[in-house]
Every structure is written in C-alpha cells, then in structure tokens.
C-alpha atoms as a PDB file:
ATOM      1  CA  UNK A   1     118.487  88.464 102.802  1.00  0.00           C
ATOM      2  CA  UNK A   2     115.787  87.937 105.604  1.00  0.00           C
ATOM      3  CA  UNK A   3     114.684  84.677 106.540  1.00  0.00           C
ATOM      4  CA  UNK A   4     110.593  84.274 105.822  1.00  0.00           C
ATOM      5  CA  UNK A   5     108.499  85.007 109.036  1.00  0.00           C
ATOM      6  CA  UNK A   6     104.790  83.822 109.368  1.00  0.00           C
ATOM      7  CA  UNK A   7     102.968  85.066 112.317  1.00  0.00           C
ATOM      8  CA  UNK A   8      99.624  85.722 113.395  1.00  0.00           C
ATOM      9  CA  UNK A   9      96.831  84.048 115.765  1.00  0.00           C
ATOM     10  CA  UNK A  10      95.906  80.545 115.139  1.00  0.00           C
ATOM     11  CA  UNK A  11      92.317  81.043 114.031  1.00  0.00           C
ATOM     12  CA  UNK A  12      90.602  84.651 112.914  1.00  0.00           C
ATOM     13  CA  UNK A  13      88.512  85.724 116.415  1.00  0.00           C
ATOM     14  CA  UNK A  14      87.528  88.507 115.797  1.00  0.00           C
ATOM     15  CA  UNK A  15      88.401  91.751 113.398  1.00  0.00           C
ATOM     16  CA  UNK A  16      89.773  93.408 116.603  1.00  0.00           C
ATOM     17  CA  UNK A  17      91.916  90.436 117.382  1.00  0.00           C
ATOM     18  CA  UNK A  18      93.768  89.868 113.672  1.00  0.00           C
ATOM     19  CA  UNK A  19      93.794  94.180 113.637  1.00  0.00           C
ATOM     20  CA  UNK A  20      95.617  93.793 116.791  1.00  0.00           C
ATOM     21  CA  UNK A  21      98.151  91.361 115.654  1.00  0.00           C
ATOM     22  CA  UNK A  22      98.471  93.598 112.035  1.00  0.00           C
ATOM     23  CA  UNK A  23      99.477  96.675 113.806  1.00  0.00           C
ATOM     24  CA  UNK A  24     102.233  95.066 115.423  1.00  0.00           C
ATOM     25  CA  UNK A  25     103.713  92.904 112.610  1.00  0.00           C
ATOM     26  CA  UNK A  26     103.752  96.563 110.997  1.00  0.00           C
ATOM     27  CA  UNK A  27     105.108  97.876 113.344  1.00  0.00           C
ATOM     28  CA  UNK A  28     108.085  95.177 113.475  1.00  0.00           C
ATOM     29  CA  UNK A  29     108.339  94.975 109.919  1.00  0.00           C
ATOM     30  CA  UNK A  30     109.240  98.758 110.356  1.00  0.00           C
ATOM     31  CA  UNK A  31     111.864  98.538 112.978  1.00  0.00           C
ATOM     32  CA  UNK A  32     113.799  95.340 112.003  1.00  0.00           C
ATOM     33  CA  UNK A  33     113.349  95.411 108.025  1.00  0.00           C
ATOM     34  CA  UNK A  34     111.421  92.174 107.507  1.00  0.00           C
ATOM     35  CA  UNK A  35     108.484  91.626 105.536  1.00  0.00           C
ATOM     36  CA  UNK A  36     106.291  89.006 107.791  1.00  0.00           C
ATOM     37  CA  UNK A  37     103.314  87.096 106.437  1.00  0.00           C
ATOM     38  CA  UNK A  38     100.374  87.429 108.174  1.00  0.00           C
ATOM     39  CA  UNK A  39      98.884  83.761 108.789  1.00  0.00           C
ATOM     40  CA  UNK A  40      95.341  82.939 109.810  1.00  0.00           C
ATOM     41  CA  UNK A  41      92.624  80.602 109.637  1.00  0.00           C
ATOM     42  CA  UNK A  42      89.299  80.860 107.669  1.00  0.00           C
ATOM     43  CA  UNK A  43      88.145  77.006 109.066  1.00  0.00           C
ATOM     44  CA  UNK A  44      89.765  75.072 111.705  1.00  0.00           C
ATOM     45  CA  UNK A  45      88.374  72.093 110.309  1.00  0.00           C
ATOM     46  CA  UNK A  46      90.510  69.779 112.040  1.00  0.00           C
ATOM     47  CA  UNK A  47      89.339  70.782 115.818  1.00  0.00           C
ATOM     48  CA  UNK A  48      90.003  68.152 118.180  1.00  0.00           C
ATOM     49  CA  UNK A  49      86.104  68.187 119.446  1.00  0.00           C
ATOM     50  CA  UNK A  50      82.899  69.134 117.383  1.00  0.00           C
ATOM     51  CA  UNK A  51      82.394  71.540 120.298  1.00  0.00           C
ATOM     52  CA  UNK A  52      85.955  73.333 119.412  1.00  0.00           C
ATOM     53  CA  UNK A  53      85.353  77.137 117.699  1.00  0.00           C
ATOM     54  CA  UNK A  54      86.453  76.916 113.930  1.00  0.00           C
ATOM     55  CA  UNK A  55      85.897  80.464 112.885  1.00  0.00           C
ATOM     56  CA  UNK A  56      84.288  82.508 110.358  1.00  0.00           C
ATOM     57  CA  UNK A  57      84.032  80.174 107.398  1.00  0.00           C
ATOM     58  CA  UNK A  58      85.396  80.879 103.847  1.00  0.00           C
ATOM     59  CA  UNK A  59      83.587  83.983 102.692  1.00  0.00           C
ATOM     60  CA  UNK A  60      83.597  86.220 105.541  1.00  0.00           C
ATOM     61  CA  UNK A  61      87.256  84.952 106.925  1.00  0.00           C
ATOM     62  CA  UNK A  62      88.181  85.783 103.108  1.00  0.00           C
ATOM     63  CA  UNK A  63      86.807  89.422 103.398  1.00  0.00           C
ATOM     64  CA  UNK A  64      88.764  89.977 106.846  1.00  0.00           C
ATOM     65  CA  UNK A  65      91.907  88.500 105.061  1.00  0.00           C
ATOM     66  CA  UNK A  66      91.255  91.250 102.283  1.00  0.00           C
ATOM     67  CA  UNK A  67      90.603  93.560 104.719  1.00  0.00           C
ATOM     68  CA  UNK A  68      94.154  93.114 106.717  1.00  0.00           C
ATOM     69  CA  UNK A  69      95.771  92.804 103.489  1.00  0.00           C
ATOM     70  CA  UNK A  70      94.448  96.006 102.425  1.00  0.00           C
ATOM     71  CA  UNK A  71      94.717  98.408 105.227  1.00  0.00           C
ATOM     72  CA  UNK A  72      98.294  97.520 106.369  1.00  0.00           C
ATOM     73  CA  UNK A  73      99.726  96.315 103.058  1.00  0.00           C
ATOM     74  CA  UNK A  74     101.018  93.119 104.774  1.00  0.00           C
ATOM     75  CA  UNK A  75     101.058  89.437 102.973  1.00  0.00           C
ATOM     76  CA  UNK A  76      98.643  86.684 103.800  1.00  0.00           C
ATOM     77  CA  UNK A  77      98.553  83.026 104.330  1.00  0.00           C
ATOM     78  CA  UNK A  78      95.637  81.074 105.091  1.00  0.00           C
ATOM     79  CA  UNK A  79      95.535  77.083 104.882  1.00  0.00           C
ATOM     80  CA  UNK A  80      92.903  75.162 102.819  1.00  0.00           C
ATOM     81  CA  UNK A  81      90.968  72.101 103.873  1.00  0.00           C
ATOM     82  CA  UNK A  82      89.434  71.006 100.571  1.00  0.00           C
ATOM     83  CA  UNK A  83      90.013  71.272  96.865  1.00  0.00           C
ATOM     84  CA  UNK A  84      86.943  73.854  96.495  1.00  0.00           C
ATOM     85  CA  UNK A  85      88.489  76.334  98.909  1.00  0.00           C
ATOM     86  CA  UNK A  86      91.700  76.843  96.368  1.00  0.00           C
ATOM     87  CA  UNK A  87      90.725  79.196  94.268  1.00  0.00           C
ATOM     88  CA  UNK A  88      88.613  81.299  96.436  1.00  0.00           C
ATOM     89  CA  UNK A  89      91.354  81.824  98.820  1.00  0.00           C
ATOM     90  CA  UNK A  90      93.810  82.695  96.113  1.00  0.00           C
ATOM     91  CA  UNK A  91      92.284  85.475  95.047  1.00  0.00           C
ATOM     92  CA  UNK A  92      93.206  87.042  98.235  1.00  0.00           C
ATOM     93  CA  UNK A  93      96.144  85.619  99.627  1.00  0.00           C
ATOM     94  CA  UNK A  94      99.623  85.597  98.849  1.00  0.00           C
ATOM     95  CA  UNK A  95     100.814  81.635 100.170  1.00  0.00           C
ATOM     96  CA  UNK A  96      98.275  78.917 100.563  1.00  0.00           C
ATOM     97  CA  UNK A  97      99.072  76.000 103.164  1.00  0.00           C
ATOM     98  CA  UNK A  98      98.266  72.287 102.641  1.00  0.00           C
ATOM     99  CA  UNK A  99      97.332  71.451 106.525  1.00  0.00           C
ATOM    100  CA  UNK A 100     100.224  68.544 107.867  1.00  0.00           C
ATOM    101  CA  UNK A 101      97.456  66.006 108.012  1.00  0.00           C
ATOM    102  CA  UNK A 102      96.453  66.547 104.183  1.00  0.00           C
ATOM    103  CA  UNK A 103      99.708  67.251 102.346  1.00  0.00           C
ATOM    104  CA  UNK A 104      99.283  63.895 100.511  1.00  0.00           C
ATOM    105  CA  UNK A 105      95.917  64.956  99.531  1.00  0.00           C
ATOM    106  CA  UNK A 106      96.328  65.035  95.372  1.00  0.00           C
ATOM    107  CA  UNK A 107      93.524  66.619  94.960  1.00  0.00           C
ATOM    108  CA  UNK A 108      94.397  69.703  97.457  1.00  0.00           C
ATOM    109  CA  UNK A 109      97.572  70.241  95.912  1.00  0.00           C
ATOM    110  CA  UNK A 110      97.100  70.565  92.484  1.00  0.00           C
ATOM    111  CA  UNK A 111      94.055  72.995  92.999  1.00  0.00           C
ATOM    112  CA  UNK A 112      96.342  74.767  95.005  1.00  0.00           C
ATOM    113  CA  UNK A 113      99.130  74.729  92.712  1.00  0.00           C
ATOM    114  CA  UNK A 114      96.480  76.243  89.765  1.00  0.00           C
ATOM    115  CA  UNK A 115      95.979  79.373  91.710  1.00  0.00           C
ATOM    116  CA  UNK A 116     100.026  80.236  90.658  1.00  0.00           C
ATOM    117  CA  UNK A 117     100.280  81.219  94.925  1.00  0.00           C
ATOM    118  CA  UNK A 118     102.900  79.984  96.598  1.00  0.00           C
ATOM    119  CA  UNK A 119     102.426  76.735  98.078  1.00  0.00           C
ATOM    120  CA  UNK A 120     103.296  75.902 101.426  1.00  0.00           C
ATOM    121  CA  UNK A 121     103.038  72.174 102.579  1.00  0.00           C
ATOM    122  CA  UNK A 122     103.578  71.136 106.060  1.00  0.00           C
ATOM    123  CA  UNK A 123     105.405  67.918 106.920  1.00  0.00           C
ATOM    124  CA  UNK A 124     102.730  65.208 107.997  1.00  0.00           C
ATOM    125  CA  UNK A 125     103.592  63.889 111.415  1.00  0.00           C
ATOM    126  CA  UNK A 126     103.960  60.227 110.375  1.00  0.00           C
ATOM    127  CA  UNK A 127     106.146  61.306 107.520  1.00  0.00           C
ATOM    128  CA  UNK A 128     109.673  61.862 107.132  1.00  0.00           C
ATOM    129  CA  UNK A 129     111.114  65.255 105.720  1.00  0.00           C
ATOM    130  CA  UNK A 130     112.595  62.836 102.528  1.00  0.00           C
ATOM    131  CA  UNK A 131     109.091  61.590 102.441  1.00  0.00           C
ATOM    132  CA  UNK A 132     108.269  65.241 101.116  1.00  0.00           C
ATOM    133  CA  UNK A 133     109.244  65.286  97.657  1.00  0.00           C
ATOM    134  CA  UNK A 134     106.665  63.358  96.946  1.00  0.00           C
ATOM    135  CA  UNK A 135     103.874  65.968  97.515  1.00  0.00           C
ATOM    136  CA  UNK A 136     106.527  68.568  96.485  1.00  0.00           C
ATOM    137  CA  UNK A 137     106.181  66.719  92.644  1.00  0.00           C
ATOM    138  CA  UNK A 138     102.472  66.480  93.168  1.00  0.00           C
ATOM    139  CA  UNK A 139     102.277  70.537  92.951  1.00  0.00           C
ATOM    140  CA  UNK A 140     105.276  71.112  90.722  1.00  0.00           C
ATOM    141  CA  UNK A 141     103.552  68.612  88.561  1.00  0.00           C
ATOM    142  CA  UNK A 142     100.435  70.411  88.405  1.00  0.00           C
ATOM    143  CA  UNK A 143     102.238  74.094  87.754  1.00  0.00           C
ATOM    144  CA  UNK A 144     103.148  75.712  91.279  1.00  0.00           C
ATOM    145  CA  UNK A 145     105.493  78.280  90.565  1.00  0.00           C
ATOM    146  CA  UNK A 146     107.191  77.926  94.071  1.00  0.00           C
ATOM    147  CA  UNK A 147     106.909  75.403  96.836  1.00  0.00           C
ATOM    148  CA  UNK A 148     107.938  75.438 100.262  1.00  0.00           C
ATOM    149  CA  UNK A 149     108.270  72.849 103.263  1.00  0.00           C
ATOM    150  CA  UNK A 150     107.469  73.510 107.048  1.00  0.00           C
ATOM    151  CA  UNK A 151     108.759  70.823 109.561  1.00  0.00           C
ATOM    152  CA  UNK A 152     106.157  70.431 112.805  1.00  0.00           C
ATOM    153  CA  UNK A 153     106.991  67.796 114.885  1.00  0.00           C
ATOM    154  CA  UNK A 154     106.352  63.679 114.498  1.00  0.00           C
ATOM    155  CA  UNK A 155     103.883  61.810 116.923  1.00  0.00           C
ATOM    156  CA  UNK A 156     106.317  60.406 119.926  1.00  0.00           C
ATOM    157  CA  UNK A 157     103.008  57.720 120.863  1.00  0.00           C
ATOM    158  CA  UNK A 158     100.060  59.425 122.010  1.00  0.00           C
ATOM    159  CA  UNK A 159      99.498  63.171 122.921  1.00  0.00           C
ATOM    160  CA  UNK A 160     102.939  64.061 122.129  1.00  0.00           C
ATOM    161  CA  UNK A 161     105.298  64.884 119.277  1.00  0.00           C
ATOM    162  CA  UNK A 162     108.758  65.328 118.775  1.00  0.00           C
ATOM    163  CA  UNK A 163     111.503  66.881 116.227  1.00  0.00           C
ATOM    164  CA  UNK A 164     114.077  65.439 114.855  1.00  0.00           C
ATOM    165  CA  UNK A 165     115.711  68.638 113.070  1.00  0.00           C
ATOM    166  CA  UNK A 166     117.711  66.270 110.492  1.00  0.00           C
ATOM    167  CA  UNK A 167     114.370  66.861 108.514  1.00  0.00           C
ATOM    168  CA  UNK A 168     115.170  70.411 107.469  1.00  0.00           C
ATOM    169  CA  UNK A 169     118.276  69.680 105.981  1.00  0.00           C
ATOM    170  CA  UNK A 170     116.528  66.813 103.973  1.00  0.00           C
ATOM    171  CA  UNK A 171     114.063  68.799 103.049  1.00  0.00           C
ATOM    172  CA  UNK A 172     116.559  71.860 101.633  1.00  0.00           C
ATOM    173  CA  UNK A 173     117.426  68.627  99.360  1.00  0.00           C
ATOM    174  CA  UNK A 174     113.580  68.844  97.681  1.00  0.00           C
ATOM    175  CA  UNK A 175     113.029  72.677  97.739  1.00  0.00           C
ATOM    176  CA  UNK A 176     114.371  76.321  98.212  1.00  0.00           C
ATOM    177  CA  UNK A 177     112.836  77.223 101.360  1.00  0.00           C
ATOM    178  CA  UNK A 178     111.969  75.283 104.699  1.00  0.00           C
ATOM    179  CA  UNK A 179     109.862  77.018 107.286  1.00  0.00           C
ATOM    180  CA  UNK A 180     110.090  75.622 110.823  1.00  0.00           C
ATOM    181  CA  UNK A 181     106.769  75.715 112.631  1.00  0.00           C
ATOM    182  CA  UNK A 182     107.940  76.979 116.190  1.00  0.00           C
ATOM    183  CA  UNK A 183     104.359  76.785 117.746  1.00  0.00           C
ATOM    184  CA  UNK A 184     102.620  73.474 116.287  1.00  0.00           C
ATOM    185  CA  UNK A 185     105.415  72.005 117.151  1.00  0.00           C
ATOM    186  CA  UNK A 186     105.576  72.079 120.801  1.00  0.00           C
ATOM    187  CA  UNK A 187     102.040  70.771 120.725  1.00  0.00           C
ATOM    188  CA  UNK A 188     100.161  68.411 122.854  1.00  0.00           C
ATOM    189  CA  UNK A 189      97.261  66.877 120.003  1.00  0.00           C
ATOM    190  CA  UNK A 190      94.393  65.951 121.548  1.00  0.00           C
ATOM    191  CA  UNK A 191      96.271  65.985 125.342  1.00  0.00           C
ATOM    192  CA  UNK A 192      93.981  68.664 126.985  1.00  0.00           C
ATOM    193  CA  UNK A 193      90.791  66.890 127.384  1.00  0.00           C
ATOM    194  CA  UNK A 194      89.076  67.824 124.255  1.00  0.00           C
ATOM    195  CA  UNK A 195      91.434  69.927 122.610  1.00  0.00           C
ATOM    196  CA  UNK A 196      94.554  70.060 121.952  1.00  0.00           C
ATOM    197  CA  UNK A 197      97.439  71.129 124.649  1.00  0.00           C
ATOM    198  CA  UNK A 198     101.122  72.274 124.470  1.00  0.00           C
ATOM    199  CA  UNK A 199     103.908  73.976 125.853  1.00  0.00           C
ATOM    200  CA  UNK A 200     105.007  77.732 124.453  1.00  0.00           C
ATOM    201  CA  UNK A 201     108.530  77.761 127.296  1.00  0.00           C
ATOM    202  CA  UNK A 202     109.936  75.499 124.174  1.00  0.00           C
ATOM    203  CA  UNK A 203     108.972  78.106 121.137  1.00  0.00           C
ATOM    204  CA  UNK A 204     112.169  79.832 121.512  1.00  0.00           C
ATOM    205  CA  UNK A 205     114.363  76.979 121.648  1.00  0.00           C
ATOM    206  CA  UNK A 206     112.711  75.249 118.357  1.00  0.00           C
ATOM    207  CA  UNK A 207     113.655  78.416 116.454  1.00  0.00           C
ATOM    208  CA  UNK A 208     116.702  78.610 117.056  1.00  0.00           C
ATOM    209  CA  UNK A 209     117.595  75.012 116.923  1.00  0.00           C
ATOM    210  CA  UNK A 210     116.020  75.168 113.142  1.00  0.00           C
ATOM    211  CA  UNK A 211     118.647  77.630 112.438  1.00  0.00           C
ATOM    212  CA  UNK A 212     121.174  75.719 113.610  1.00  0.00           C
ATOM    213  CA  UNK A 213     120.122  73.020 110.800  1.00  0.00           C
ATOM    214  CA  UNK A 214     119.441  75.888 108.026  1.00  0.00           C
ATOM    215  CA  UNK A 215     115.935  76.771 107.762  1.00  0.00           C
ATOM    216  CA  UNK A 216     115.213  79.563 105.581  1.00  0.00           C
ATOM    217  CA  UNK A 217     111.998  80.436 107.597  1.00  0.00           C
ATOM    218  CA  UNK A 218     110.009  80.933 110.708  1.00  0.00           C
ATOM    219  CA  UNK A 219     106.227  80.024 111.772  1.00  0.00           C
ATOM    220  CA  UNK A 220     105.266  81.657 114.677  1.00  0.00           C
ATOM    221  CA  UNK A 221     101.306  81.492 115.993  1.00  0.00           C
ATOM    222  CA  UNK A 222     100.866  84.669 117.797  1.00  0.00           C
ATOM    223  CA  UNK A 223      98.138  86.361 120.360  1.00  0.00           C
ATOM    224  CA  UNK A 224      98.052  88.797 122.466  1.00  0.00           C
ATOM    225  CA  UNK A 225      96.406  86.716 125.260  1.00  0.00           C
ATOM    226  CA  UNK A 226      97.202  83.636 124.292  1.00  0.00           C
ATOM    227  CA  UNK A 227      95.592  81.438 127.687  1.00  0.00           C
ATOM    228  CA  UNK A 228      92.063  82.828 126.585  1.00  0.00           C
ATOM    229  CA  UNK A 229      92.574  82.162 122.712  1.00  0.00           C
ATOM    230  CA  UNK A 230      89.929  80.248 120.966  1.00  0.00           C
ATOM    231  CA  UNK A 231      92.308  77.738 119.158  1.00  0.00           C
ATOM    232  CA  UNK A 232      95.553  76.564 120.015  1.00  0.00           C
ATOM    233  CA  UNK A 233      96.761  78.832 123.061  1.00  0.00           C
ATOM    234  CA  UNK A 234      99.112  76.808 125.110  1.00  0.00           C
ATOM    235  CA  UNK A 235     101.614  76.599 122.795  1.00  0.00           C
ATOM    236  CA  UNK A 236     100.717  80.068 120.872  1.00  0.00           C
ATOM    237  CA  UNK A 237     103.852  82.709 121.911  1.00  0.00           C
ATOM    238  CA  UNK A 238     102.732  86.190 123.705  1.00  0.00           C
ATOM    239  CA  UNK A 239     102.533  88.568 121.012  1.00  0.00           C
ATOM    240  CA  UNK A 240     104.610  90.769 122.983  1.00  0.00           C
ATOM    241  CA  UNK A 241     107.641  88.585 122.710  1.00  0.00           C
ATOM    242  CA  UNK A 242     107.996  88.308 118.936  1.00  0.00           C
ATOM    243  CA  UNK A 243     110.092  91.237 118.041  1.00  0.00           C
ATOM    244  CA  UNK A 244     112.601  89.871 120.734  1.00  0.00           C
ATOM    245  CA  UNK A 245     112.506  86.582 119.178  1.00  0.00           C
ATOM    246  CA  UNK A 246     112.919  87.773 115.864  1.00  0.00           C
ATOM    247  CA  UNK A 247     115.569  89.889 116.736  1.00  0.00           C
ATOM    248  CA  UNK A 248     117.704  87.046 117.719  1.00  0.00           C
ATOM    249  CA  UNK A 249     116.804  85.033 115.122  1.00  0.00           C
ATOM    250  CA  UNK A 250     118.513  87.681 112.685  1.00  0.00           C
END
C-alpha cells in the first residue's frame, strides 16, 4: 500500500497555476500508481504582513477546488481558519486541515469533525507530538470518522524551527496515519522581512528522514516557479522535482 501524498502550491494563484500543478499530479499518479491529494489554500489567513496576498476567499477558492476536483478526478484538501468555513469546504473537499497554530482550537475541530471528512491536524510548533492526542479526542469526540497527524517543525528561538522526528513515532501511538510536512518544515516564520523565509535544499532530506521514523505520509507544497510564488516560495519544492522525489520515497 502507498504512502498518502499531498501536493500542490501553497495558496490558489490563479486557475492556470492550480491547472498547472493538476495536470502533473495526474500525470504522476499515472506513472507511479499513487493517488495524491491535491492541497491548496482558499485564505491564507495567517500571512506574516497585512500586505501578504491571501487568495481568493471561501466561495470562489471553493468553486476552483470543485473545479480541479472535477476535471481531473483528483482529491482535495484545503485548511480552515474558522468554525464557519467547515461545512462549506466539506462539501467539496475530501480532507480538511486544522492550520498548526489552531489545532487546539475546540471549536474548529468539532465543526470539522461534523462534516464526516477526514481530518487532518497539524502539530502546533510549541507542542509535542504526545501533546496531540489531545486534539485527536477533541474530533473523535465530536464524530470524525478518521484523523490524521502531520509533524512541521518546533520554533528553535526566533525565525527558525526545528524537527525532532521522535514525534512521528509518538504520534503513530494516537492515530493511524502521520503525514510529515516536508515544506513547512524547513521554514523560516517571519525571517524574510515581512514574510516568511525558508530553505527548499532540506525538502528532500525531511522526507526521507520521516520514513526512517515510519510516517505513513508525505506533504509536499509544490510550484512550478516557486521564487515568484505568492505565498511561501523559498521553501516550496520545483514542481519538476516531485516525481523524482516520490519515486524514492516508494
């Protein structure tokens, strides 16, 4: 059985831009037998600056999401900001994401756990990965069907993070499937004057240490010109270079 793959760009662009990155998750879903999630964002409501590009908003960012889901048949993941966005967004997509910063947000979780999507919840960075079963009961609690954990990094002081991969084996303790975010974690927050920085050299390496400690899944932010992207591009990987990465992975 496949590990889960997530990929796609960090924040929905353009239609041209998330049609780019569908083609070619079809087209690697048809050469290596995977089935990867498309992931991307509505709202990037947690922008470093109030000048920072968020995207579309809800409804029209929904109707692109329908739109990819629809013409190339692949699955979607989006992340949700606020309780009201829950149900909306499950109507169209397949796995909602609690945002690292939020995952202890009650509130959050049990609308998303109402929609009967998957839940994914991503490790705060000022928790620990046995910290998680704590918002892992909040959503079981409330009726989620199936909950995952993604490990991205803890703060290391200011402007940096690191990962201590002993979290993904603690977290297989609380749930079925762990997802290692290989892009968010080789982040910079708030280190590029304004925004946030990072360093993509280290995206291969995080993947593959994850599967060292057992992760069932891979998070992979993807573009195909990543140093002009609107949200998140130094640590985004080349779109180019995920089938290659994948490929080793497996």
């Amino acid at each position: 059985m496949h590990p889960i793959f997530i990929a796609g760009p960090c924040v929905i662009e353009s239609q041209e831009l998330i049609n780019t990155v569908a083609e070619k998750l079809v087209d690697i879903n048809q050469a290596l037998g995977t089935d990867i999630i498309f992931k991307a964002s509505f709202d990037k409501a947690n922008r470093t600056s109030i000048k920072s590009f968020r995207g579309p908003g809800l409804e029209k960012g929904l109707q692109m999401l329908a739109d990819i889901k629809s013409r190339y048949g692949l699955r979607i993941l989006t992340d949700i900001h606020e309780s009201c966005q829950a149900q909306p967004a499950g109507e169209v997509c397949d796995v909602l994401q609690i945002p690292a910063f939020l995952c202890r947000q009650t509130d959050l979780l049990v609308a998303a756990a109402h929609t009967g999507k998957t839940v994914n919840i991503k490790k705060a960075q000022f928790l620990s990965g046995q910290d998680m079963r704590y918002p892992v009961e909040k959503a079981l609690d409330a009726g989620a069907k199936e909950v995952w954990l993604t490990e991205r990094g803890n703060m290391f002081g200011y402007n940096n993070l690191i990962v201590d991969f002993r979290n993904i084996p603690d977290m297989l303790n609380i749930t079925n499937h762990v997802i290692m975010d290989c892009t968010h974690s080789v982040q910079r927050p708030g280190a590029g004057g304004g925004k946030t920085s990072g360093d993509r050299r280290f995206v291969p390496a995080m993947a593959k240490a994850a599967k060292a400690f057992g992760a069932t899944g891979y998070f992979f932010e993807v573009h195909p010109d990543p140093d002009n992207a609107l949200s998140d591009g130094p640590n985004m990987l080349y779109l180019d270079k995920l089938e290659e990465l994948i490929k080793e992975l497996l």
